[in-house]
Structure formats: structure tokens, C-alpha cells
C-alpha atoms as a PDB file:
ATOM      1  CA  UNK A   1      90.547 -13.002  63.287  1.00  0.00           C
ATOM      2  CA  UNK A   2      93.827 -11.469  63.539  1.00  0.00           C
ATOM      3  CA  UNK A   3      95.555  -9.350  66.447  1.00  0.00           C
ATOM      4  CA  UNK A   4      97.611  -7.029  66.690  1.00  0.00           C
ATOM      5  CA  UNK A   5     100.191  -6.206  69.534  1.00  0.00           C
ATOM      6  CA  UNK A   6     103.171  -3.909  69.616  1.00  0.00           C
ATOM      7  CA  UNK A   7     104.519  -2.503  72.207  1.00  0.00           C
ATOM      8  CA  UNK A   8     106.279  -0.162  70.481  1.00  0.00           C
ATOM      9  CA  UNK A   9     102.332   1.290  69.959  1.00  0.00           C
ATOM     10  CA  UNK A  10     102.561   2.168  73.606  1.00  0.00           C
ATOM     11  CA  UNK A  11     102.409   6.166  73.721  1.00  0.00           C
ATOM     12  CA  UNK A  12     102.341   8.947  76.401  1.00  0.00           C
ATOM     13  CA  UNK A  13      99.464  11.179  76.268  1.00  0.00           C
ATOM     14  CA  UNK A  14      99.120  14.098  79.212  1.00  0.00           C
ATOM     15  CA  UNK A  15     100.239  11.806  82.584  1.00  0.00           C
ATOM     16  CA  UNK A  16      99.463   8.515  81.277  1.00  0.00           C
ATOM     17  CA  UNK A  17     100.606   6.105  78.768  1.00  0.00           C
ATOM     18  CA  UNK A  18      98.083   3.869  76.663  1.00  0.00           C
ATOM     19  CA  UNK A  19      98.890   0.507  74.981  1.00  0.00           C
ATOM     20  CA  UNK A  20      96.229  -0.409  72.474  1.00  0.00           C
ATOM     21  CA  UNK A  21      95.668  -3.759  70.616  1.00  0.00           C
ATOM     22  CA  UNK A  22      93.756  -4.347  67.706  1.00  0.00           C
ATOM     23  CA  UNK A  23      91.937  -7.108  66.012  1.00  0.00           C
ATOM     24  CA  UNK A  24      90.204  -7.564  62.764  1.00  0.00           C
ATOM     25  CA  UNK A  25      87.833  -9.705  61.509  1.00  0.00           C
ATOM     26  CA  UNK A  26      87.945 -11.924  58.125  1.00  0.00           C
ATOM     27  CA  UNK A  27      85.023 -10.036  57.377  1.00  0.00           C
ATOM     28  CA  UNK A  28      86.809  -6.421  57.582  1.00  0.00           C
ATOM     29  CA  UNK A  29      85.360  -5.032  60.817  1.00  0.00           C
ATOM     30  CA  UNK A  30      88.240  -4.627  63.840  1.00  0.00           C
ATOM     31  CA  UNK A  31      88.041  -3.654  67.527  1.00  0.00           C
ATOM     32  CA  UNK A  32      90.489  -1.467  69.601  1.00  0.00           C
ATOM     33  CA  UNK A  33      91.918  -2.371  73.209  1.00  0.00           C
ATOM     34  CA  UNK A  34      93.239   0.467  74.883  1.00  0.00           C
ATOM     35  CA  UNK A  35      94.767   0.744  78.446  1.00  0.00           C
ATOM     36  CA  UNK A  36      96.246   3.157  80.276  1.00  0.00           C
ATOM     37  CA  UNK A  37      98.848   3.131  82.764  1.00  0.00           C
ATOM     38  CA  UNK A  38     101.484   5.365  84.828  1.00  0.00           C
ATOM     39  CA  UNK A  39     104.102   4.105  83.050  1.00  0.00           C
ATOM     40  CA  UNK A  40     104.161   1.790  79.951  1.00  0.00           C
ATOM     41  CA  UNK A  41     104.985  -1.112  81.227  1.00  0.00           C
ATOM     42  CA  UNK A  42     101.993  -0.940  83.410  1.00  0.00           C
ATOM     43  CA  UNK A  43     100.064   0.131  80.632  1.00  0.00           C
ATOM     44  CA  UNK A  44     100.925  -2.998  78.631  1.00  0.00           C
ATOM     45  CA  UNK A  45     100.666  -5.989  81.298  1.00  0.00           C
ATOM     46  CA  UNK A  46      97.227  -4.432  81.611  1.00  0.00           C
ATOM     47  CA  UNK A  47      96.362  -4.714  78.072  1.00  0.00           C
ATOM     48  CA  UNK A  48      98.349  -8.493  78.163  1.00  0.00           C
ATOM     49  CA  UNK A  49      95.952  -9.245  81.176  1.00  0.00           C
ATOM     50  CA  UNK A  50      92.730  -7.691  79.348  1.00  0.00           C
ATOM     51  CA  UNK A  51      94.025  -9.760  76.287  1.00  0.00           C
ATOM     52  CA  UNK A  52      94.049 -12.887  78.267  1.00  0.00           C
ATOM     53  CA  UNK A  53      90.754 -12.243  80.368  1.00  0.00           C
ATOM     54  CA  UNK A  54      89.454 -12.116  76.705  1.00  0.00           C
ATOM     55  CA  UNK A  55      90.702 -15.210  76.022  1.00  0.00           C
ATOM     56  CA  UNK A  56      92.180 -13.829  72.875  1.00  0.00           C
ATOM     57  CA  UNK A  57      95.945 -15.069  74.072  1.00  0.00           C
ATOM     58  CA  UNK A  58      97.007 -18.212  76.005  1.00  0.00           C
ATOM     59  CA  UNK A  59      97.075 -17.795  79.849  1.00  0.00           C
ATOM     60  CA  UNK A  60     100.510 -17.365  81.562  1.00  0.00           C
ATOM     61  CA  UNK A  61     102.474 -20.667  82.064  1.00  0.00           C
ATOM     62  CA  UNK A  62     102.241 -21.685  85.884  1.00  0.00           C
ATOM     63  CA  UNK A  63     105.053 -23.690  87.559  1.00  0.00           C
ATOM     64  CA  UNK A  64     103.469 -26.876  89.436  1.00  0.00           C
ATOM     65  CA  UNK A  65     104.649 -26.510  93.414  1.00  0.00           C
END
């Protein structure tokens, strides 16, 4: 499977922006990821966190206390 991110993707539609990811298959189907926030940096950590939830990227690094 392959995924695609870019947050360069990330558009403004009405009063919210969407980021979107999208993977596809070796066997040619694909899935979009779409999230919406107020602005687009909140609408891409959500997809990053939806992303990660999915298990799809590597969880964030955590510093040991």
C-alpha cells in the first residue's frame, strides 16, 4: 500500500478547511481520509492523528520523564 500526504492538499471550502490523505492498494483500489478543521493546521494534525489511530504512520516520539 502506498500513502499519500501533502499538506499543500489542504483546501478551504465555505468556513472550513479539509486535509485529505490517500492510499492505494497494489491491487489498484485506494481510500480517501478527509478532515476538516477551522483552520488548516487543525485540519491536518487531525488527519496526522486519524493517520496514526489507523496505524498507517508511526506514533509520535515521547520523551521518557
Amino acid at each position: 500500500m502506498e500513502l499519500y500526504i501533502n499538506n499543500r492538499w489542504t483546501e478551504c471550502y465555505g468556513n472550513s478547511y479539509i486535509a485529505e490523505a490517500i492510499a492505494w492498494s497494489e491491487t489498484g483500489n485506494h481510500a480517501s481520509i478527509y478532515t476538516t478543521g477551522v483552520t488548516a493546521e487543525e485540519a491536518d494534525a487531525k488527519l496526522m492523528s486519524a493517520l496514526r489511530e489507523l496505524e498507517l504512520i508511526p506514533q509520535k516520539a515521547t520523551k521518557d520523564r
